[in-house]
Protein backbone atom coordinates (compact mmCIF):
# COMPACT_ATOMS: atom_id res chain seq x y z
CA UNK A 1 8.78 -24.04 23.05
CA UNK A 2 5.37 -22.36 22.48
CA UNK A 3 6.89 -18.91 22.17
CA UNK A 4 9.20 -20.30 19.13
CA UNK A 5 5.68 -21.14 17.33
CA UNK A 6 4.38 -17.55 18.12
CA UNK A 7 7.78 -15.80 16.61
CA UNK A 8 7.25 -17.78 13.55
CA UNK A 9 3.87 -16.64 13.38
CA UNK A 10 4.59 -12.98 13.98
CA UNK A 11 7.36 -13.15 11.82
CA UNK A 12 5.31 -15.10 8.90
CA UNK A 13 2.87 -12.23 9.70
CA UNK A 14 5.36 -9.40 9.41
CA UNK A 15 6.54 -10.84 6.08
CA UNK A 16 2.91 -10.32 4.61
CA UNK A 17 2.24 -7.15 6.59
CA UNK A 18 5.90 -5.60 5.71
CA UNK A 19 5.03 -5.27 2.15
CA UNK A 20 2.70 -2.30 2.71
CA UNK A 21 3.91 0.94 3.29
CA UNK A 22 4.14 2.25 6.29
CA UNK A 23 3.70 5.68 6.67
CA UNK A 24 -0.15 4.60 5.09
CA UNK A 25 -0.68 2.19 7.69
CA UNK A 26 -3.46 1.98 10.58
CA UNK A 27 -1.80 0.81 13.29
CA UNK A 28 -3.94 -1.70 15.51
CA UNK A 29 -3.75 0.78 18.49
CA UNK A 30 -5.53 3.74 19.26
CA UNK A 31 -2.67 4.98 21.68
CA UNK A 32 -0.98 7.64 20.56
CA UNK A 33 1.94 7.40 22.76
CA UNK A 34 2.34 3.99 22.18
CA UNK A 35 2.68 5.02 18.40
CA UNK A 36 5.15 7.29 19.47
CA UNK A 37 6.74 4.53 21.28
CA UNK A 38 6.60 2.28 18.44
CA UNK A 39 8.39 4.56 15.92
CA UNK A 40 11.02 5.42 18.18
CA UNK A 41 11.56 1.56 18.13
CA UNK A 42 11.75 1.20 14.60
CA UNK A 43 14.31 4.14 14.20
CA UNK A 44 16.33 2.62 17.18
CA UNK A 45 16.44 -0.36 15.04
CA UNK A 46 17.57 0.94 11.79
CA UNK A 47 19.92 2.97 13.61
CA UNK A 48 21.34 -0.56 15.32
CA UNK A 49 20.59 0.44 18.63
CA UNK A 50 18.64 -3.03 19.48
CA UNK A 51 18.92 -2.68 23.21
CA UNK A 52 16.98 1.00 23.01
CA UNK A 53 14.50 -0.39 20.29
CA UNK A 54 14.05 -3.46 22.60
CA UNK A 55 12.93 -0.52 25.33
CA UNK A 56 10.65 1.04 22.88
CA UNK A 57 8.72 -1.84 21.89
CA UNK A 58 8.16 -3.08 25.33
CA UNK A 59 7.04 0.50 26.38
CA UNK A 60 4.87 0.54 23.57
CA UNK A 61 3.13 -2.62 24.47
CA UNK A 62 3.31 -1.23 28.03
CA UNK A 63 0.95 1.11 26.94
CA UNK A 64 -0.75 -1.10 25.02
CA UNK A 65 -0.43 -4.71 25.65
CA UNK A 66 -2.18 -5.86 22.36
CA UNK A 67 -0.35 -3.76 19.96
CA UNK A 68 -0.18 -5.78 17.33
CA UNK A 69 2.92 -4.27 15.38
CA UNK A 70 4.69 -3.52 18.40
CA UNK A 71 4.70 -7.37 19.23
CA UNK A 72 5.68 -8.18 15.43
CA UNK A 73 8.67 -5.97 15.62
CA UNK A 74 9.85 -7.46 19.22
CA UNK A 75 9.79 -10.61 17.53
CA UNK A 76 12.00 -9.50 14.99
CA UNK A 77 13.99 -8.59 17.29
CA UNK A 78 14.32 -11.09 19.06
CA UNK A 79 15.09 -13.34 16.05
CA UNK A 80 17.57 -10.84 14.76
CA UNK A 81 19.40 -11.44 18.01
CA UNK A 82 18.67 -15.09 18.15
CA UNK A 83 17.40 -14.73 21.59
CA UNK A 84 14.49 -17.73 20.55
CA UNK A 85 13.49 -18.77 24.24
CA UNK A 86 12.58 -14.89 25.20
């Protein structure tokens, strides 16, 4: 039940943070392999290969549990899928 409040959250949070553009953005992370990570996730995603961008994100938070986008995007992810109690 908790984790439903914190995907709303992130995903209120990626609404506001979405409308910037991205190859400007600081990420919150100073690893550069979990950057890496990260953007392999997002073109996994628009290339509707959830499973592998699923991998990517958790890697990248692997590497970097407090990534903040990384968590945003798994969010999405999860939401895309509908997968609410993960």
């Amino acid at each position: 039940m908790v984790f439903r409040y914190y995907v709303i959250l992130f995903s209120s949070l990626f609404i506001l943070w979405s409308g910037r553009e991205v190859s400007a953005q600081k990420f919150l992370t100073s690893s550069s392999t979990a950057v890496n990570f990260y953007n392999d996730g997002k073109e996994a995603v628009e290339n509707l290969q959830l499973s592998r961008a699923e991998e990517y994100f958790i890697a990248a938070l692997k590497e970097d549990e407090r990534f903040f986008e990384a968590h945003l995007e798994l969010g999405e992810l999860f939401l895309r899928q509908k997968r609410y109690e993960e």
